[in-house]
PDB file of N, CA and C in Angstrom:
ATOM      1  N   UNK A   1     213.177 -88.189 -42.256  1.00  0.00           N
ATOM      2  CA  UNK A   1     211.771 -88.578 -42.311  1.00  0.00           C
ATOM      3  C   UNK A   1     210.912 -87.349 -42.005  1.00  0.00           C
ATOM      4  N   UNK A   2     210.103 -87.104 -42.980  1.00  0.00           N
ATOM      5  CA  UNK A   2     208.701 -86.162 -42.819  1.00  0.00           C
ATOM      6  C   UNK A   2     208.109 -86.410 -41.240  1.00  0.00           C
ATOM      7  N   UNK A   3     208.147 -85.035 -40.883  1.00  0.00           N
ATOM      8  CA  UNK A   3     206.938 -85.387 -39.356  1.00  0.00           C
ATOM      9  C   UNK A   3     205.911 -84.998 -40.018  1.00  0.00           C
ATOM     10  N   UNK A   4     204.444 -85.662 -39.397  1.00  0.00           N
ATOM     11  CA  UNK A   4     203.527 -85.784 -39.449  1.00  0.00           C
ATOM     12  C   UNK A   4     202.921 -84.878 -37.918  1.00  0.00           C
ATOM     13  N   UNK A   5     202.292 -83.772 -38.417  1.00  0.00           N
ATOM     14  CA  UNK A   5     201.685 -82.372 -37.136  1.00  0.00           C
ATOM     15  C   UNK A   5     200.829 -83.070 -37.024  1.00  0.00           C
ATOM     16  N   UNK A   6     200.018 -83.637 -37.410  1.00  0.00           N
ATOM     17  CA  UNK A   6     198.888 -84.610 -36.855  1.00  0.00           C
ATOM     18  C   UNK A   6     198.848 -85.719 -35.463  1.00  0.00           C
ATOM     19  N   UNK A   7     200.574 -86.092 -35.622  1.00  0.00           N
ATOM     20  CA  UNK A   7     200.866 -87.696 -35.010  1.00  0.00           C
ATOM     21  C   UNK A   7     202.037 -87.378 -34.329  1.00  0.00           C
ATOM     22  N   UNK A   8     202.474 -86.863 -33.187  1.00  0.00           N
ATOM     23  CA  UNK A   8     203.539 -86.565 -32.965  1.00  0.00           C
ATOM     24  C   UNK A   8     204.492 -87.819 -32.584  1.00  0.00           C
ATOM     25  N   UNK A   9     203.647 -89.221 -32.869  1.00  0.00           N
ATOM     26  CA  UNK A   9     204.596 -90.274 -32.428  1.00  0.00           C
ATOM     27  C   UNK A   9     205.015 -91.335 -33.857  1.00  0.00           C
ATOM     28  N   UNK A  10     204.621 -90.546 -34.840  1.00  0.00           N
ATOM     29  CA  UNK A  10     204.565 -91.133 -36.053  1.00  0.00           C
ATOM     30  C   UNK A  10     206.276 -91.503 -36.097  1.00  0.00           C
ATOM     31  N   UNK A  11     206.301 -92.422 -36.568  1.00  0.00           N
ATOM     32  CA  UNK A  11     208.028 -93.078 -36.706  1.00  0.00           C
ATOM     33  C   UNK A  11     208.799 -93.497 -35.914  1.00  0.00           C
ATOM     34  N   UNK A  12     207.966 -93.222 -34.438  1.00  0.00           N
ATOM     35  CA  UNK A  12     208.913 -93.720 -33.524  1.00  0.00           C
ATOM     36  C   UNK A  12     208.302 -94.967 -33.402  1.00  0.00           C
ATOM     37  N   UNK A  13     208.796 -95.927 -32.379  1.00  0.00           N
ATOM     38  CA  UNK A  13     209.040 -97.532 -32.280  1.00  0.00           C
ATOM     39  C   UNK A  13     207.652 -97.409 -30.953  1.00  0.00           C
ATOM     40  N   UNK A  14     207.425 -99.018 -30.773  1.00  0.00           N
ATOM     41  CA  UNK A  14     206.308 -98.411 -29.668  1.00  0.00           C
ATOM     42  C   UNK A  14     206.721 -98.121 -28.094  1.00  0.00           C
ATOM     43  N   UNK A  15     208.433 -99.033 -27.859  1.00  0.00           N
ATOM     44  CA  UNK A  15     208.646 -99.279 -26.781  1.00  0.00           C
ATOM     45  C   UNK A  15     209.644 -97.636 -26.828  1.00  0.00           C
ATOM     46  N   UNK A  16     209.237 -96.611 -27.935  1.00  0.00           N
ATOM     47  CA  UNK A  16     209.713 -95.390 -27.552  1.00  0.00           C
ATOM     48  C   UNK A  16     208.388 -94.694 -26.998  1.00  0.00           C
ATOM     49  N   UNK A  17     207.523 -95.080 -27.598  1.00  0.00           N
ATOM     50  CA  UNK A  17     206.319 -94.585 -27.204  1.00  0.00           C
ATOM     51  C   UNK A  17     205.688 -94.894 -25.453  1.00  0.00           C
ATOM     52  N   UNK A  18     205.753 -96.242 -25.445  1.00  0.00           N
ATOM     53  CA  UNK A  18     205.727 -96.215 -24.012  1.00  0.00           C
ATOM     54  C   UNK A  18     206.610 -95.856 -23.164  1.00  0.00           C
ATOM     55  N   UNK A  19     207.591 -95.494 -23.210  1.00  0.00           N
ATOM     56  CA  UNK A  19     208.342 -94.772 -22.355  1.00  0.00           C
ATOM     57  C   UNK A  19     207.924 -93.719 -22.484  1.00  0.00           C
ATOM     58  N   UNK A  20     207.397 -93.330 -23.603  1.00  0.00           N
ATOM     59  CA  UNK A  20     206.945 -91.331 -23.175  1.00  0.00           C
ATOM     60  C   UNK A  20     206.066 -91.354 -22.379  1.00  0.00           C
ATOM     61  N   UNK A  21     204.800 -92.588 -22.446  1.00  0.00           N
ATOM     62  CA  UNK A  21     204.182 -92.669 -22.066  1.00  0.00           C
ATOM     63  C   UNK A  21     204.183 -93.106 -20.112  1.00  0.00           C
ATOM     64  N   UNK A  22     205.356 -93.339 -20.076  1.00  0.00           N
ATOM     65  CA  UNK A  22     205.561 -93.638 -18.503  1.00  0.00           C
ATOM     66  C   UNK A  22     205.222 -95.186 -17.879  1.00  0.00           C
ATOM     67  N   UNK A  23     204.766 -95.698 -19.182  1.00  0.00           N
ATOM     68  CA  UNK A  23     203.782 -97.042 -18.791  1.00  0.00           C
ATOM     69  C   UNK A  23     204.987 -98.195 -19.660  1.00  0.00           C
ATOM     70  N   UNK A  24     206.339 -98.364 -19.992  1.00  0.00           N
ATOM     71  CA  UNK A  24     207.078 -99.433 -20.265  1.00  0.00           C
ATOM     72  C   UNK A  24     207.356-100.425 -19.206  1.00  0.00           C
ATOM     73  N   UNK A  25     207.505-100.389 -18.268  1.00  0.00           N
ATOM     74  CA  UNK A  25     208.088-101.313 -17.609  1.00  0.00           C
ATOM     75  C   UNK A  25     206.545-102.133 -17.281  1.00  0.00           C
ATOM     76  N   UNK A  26     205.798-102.253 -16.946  1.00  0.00           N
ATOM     77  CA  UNK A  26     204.382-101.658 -16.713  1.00  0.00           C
ATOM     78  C   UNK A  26     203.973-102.799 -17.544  1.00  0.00           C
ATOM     79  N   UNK A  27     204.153-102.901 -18.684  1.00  0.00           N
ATOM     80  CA  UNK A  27     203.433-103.019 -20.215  1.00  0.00           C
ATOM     81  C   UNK A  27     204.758-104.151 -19.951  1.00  0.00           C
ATOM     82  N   UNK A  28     205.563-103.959 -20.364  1.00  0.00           N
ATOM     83  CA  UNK A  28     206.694-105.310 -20.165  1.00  0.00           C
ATOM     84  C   UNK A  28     206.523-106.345 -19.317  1.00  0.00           C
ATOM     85  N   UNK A  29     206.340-106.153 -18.295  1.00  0.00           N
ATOM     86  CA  UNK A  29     206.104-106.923 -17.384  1.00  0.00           C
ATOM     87  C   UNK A  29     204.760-108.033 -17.447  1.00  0.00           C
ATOM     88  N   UNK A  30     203.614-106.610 -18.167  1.00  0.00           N
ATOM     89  CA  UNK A  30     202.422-108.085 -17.996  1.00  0.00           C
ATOM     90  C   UNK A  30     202.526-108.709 -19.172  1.00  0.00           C
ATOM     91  N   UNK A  31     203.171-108.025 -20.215  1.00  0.00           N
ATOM     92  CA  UNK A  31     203.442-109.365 -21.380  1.00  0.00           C
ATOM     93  C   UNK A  31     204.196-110.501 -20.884  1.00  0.00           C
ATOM     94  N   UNK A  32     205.501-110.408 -20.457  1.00  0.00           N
ATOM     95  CA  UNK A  32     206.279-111.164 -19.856  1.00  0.00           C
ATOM     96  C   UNK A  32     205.196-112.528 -18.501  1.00  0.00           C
ATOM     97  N   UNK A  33     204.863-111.675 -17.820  1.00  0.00           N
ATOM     98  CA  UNK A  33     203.929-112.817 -17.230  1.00  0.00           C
ATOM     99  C   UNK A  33     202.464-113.286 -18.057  1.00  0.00           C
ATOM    100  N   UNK A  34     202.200-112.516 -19.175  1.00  0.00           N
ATOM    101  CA  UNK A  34     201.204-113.406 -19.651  1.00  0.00           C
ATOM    102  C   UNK A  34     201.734-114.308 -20.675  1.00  0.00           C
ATOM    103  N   UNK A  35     203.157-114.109 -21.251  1.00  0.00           N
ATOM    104  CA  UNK A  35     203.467-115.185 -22.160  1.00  0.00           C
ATOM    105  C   UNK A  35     204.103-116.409 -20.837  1.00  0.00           C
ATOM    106  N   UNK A  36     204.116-116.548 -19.699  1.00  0.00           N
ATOM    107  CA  UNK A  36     204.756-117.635 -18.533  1.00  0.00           C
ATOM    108  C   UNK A  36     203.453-118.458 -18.350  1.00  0.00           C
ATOM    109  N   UNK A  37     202.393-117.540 -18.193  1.00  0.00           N
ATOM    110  CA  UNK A  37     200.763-118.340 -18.066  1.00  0.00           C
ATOM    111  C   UNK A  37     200.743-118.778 -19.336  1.00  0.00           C
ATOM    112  N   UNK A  38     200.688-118.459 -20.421  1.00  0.00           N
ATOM    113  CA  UNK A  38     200.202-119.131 -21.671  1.00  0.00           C
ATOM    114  C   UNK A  38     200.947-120.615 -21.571  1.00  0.00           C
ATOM    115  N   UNK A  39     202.840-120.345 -21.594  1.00  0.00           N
ATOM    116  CA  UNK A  39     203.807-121.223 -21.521  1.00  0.00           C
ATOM    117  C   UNK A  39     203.308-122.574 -20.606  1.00  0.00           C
ATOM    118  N   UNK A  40     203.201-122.098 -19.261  1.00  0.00           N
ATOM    119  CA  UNK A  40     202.575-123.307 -18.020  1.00  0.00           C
ATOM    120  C   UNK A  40     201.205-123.807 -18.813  1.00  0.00           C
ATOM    121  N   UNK A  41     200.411-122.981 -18.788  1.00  0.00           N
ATOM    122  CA  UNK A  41     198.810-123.756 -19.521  1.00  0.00           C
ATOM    123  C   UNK A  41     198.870-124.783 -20.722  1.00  0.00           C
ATOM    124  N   UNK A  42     200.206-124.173 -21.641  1.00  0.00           N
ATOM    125  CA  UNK A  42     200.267-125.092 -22.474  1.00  0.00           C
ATOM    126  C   UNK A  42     200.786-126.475 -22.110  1.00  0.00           C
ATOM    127  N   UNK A  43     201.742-126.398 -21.146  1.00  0.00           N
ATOM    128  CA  UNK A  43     202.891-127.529 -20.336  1.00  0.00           C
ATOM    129  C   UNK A  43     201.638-128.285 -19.803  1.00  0.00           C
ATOM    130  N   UNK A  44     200.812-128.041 -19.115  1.00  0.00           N
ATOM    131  CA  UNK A  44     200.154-128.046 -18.339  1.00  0.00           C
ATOM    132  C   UNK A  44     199.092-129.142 -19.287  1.00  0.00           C
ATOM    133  N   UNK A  45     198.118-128.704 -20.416  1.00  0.00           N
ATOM    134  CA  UNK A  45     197.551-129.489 -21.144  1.00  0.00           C
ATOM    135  C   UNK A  45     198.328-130.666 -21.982  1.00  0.00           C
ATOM    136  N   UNK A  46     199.242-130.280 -22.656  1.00  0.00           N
ATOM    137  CA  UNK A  46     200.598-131.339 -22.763  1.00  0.00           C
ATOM    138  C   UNK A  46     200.424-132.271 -21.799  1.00  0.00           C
ATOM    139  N   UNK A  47     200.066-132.023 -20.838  1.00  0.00           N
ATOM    140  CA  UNK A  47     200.543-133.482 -19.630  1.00  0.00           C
ATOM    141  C   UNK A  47     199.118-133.276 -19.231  1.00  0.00           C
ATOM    142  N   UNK A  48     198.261-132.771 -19.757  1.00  0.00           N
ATOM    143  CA  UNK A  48     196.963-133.516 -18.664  1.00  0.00           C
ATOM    144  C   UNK A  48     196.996-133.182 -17.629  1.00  0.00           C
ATOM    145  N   UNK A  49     197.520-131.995 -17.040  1.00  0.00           N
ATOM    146  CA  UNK A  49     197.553-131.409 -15.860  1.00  0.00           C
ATOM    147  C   UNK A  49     196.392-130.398 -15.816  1.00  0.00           C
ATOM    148  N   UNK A  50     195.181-131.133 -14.754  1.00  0.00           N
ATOM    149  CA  UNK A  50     194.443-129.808 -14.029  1.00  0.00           C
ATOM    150  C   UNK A  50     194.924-129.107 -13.015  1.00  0.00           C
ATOM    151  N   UNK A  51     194.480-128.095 -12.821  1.00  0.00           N
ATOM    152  CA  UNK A  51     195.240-126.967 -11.507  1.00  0.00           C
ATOM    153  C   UNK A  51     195.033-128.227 -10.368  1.00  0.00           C
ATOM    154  N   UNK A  52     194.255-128.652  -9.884  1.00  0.00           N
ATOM    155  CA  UNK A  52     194.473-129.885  -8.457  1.00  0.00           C
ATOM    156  C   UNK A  52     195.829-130.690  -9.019  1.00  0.00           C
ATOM    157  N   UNK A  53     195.769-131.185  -9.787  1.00  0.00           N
ATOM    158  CA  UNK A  53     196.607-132.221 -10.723  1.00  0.00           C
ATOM    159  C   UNK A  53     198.501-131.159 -10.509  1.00  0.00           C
ATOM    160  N   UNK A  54     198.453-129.910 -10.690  1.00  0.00           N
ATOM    161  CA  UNK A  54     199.741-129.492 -11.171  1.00  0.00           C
ATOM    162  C   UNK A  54     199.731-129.040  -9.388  1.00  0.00           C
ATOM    163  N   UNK A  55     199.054-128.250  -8.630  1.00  0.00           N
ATOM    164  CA  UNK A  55     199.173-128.061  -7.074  1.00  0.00           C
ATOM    165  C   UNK A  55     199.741-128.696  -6.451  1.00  0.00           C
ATOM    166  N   UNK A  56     199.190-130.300  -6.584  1.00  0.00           N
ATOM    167  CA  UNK A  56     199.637-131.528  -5.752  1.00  0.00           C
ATOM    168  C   UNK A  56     200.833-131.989  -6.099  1.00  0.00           C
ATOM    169  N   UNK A  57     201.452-132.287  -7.423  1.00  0.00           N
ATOM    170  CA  UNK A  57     202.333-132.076  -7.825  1.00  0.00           C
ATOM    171  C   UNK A  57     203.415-131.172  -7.746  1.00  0.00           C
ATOM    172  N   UNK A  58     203.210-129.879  -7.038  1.00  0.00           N
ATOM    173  CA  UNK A  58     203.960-129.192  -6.787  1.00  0.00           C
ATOM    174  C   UNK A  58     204.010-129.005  -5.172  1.00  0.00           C
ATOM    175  N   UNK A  59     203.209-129.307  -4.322  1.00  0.00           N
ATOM    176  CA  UNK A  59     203.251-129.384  -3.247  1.00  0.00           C
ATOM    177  C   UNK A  59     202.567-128.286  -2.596  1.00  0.00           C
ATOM    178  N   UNK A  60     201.709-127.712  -3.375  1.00  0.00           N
ATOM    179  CA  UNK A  60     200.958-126.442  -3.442  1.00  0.00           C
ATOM    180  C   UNK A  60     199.508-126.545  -3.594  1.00  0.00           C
ATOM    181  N   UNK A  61     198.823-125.149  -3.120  1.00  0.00           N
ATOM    182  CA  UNK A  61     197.664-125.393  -3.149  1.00  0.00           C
ATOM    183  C   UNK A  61     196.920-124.638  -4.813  1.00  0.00           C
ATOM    184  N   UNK A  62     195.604-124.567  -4.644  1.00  0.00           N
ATOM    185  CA  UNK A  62     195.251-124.488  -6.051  1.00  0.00           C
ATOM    186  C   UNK A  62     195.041-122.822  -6.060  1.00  0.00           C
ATOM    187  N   UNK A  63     194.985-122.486  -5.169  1.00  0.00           N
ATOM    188  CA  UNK A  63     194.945-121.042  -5.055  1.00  0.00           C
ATOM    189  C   UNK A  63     196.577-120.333  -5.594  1.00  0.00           C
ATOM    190  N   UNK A  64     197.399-121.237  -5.228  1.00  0.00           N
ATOM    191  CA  UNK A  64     198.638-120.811  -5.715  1.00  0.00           C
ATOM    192  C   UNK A  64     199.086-121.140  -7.250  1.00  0.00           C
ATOM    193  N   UNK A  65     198.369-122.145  -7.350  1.00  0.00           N
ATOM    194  CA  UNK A  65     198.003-121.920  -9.008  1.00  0.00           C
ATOM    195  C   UNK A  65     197.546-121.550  -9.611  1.00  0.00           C
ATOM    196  N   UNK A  66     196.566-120.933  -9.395  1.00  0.00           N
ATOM    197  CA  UNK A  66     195.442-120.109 -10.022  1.00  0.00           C
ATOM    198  C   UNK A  66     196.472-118.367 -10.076  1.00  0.00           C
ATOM    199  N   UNK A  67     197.017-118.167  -9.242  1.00  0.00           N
ATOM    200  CA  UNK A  67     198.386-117.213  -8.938  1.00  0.00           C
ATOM    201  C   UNK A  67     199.122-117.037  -9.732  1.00  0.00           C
ATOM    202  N   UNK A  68     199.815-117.928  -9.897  1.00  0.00           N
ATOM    203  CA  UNK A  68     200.793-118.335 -10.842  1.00  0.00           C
ATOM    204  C   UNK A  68     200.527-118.240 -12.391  1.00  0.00           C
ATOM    205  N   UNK A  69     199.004-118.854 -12.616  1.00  0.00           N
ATOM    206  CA  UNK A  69     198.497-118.631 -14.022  1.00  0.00           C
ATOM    207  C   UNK A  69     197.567-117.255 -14.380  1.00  0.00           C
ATOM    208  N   UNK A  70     197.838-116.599 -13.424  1.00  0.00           N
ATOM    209  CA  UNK A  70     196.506-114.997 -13.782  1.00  0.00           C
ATOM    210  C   UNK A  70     198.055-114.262 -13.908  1.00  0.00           C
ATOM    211  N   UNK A  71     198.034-114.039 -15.791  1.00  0.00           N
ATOM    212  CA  UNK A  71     198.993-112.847 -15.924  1.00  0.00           C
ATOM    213  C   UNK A  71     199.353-111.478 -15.274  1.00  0.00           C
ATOM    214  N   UNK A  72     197.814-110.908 -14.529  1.00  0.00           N
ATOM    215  CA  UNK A  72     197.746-109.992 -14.116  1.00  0.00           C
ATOM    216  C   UNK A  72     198.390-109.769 -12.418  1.00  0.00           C
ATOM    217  N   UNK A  73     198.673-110.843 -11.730  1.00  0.00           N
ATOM    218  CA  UNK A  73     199.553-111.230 -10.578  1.00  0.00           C
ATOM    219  C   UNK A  73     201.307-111.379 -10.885  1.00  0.00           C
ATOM    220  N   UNK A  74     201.451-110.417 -11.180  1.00  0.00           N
ATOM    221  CA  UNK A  74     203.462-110.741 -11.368  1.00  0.00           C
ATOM    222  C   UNK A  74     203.994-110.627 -10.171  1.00  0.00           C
ATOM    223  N   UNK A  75     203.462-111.131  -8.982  1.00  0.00           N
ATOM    224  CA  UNK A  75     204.432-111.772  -7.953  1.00  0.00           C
ATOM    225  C   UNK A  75     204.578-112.762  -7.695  1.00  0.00           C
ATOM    226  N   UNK A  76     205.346-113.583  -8.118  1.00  0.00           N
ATOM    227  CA  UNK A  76     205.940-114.804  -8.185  1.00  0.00           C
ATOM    228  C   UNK A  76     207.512-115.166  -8.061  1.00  0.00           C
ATOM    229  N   UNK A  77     208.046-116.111  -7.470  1.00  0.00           N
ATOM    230  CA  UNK A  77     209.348-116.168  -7.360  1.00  0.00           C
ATOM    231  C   UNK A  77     210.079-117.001  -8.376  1.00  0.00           C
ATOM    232  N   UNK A  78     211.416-116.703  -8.800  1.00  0.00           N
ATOM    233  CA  UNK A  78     212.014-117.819  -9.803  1.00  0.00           C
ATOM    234  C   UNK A  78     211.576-119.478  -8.940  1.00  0.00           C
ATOM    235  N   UNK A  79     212.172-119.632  -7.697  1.00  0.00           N
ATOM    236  CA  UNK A  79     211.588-121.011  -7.180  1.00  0.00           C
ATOM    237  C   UNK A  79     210.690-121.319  -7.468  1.00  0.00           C
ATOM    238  N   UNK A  80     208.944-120.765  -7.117  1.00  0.00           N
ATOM    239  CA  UNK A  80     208.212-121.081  -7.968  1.00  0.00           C
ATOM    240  C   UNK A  80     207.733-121.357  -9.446  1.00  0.00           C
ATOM    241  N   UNK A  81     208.683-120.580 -10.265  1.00  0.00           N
ATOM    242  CA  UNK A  81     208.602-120.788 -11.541  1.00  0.00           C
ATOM    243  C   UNK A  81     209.402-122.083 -11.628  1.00  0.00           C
ATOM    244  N   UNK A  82     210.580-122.099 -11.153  1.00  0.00           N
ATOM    245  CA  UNK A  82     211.178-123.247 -11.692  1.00  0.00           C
ATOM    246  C   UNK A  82     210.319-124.340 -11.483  1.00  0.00           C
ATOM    247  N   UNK A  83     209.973-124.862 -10.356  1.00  0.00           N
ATOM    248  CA  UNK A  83     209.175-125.910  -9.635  1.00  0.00           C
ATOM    249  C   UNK A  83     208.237-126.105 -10.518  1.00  0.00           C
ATOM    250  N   UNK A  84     207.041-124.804 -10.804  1.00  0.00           N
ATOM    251  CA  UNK A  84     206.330-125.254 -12.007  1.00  0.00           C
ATOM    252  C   UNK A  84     206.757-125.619 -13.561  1.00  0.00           C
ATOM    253  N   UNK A  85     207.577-125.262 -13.996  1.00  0.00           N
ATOM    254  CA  UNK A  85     208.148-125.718 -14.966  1.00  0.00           C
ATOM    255  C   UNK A  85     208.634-126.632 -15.060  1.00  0.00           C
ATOM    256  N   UNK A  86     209.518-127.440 -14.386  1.00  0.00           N
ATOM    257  CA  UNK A  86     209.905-128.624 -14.005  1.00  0.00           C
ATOM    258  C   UNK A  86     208.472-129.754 -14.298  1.00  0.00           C
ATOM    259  N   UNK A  87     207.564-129.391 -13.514  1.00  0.00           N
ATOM    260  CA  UNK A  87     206.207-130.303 -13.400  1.00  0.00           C
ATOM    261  C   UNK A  87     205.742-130.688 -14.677  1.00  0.00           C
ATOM    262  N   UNK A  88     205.609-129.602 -15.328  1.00  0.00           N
ATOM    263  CA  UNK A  88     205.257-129.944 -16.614  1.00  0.00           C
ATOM    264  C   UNK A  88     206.225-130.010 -18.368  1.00  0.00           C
ATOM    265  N   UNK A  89     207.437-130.550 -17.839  1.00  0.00           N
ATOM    266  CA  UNK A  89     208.528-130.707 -18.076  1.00  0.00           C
ATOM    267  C   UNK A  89     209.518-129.646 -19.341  1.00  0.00           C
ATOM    268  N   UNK A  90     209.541-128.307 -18.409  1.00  0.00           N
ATOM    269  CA  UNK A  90     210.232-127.099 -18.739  1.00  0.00           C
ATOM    270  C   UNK A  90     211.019-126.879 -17.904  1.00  0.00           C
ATOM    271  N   UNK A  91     211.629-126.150 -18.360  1.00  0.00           N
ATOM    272  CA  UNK A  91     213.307-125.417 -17.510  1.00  0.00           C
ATOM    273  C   UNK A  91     212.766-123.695 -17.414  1.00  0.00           C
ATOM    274  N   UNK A  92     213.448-122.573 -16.567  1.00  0.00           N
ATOM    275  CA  UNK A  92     213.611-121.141 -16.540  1.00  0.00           C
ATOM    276  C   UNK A  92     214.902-121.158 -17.280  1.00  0.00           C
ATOM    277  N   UNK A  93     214.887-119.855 -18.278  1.00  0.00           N
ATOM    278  CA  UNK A  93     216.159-119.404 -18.593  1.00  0.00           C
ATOM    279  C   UNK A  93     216.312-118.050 -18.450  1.00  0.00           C
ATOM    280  N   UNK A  94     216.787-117.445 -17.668  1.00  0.00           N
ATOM    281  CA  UNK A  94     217.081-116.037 -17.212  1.00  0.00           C
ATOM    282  C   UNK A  94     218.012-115.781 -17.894  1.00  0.00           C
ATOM    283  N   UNK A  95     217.864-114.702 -18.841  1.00  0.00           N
ATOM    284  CA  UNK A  95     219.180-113.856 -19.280  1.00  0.00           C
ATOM    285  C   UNK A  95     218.611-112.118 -19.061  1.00  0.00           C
ATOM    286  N   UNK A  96     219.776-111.511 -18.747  1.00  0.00           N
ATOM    287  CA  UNK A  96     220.248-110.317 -18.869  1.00  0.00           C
ATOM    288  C   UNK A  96     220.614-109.772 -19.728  1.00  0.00           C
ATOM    289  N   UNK A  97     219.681-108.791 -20.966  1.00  0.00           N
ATOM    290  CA  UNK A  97     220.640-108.514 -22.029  1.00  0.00           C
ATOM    291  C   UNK A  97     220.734-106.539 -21.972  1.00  0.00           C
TER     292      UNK A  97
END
């Protein structure tokens, strides 16, 4: 493949690019927790669950839901995920690849 002196990242992939860039794991991560918020919000309207509605249900307060659903907070525990998922009738599937 022709390089391009203009583009020195021309042809490479992006998750080569963010690693040059230092920012992959970074960038992985808040996709990963913003596709878990999208996932719950959707579970969540599915059942007619408001944040009081899914809290109480979980035995939690709404601040911890509001937590749980701001992509930009990735501290969260699998327990908590499971628990919320469960509520709005989802499972976690953890794989390692």
């Amino acid at each position: 493949m022709k390089k391009h002196k203009s583009n020195p990242h021309h042809g490479s992939s992006l998750d080569d690019f963010l690693k040059e860039e230092g920012i992959y794991d970074e960038i992985t991560n808040l996709v990963l927790k913003e596709k878990i918020a999208f996932e719950l919000k959707k579970g969540m309207a599915a059942r007619k669950l408001s944040v009081n509605r899914m809290a109480k249900a979980m035995g939690t307060s709404r601040t911890q839901i509001n937590r749980l659903l701001d992509p930009k907070n990735g501290n969260i525990t699998l327990a908590t995920l499971q628990k919320a998922a469960r509520v709005v009738g989802r499972h976690v599937w953890v794989e390692l690849v």
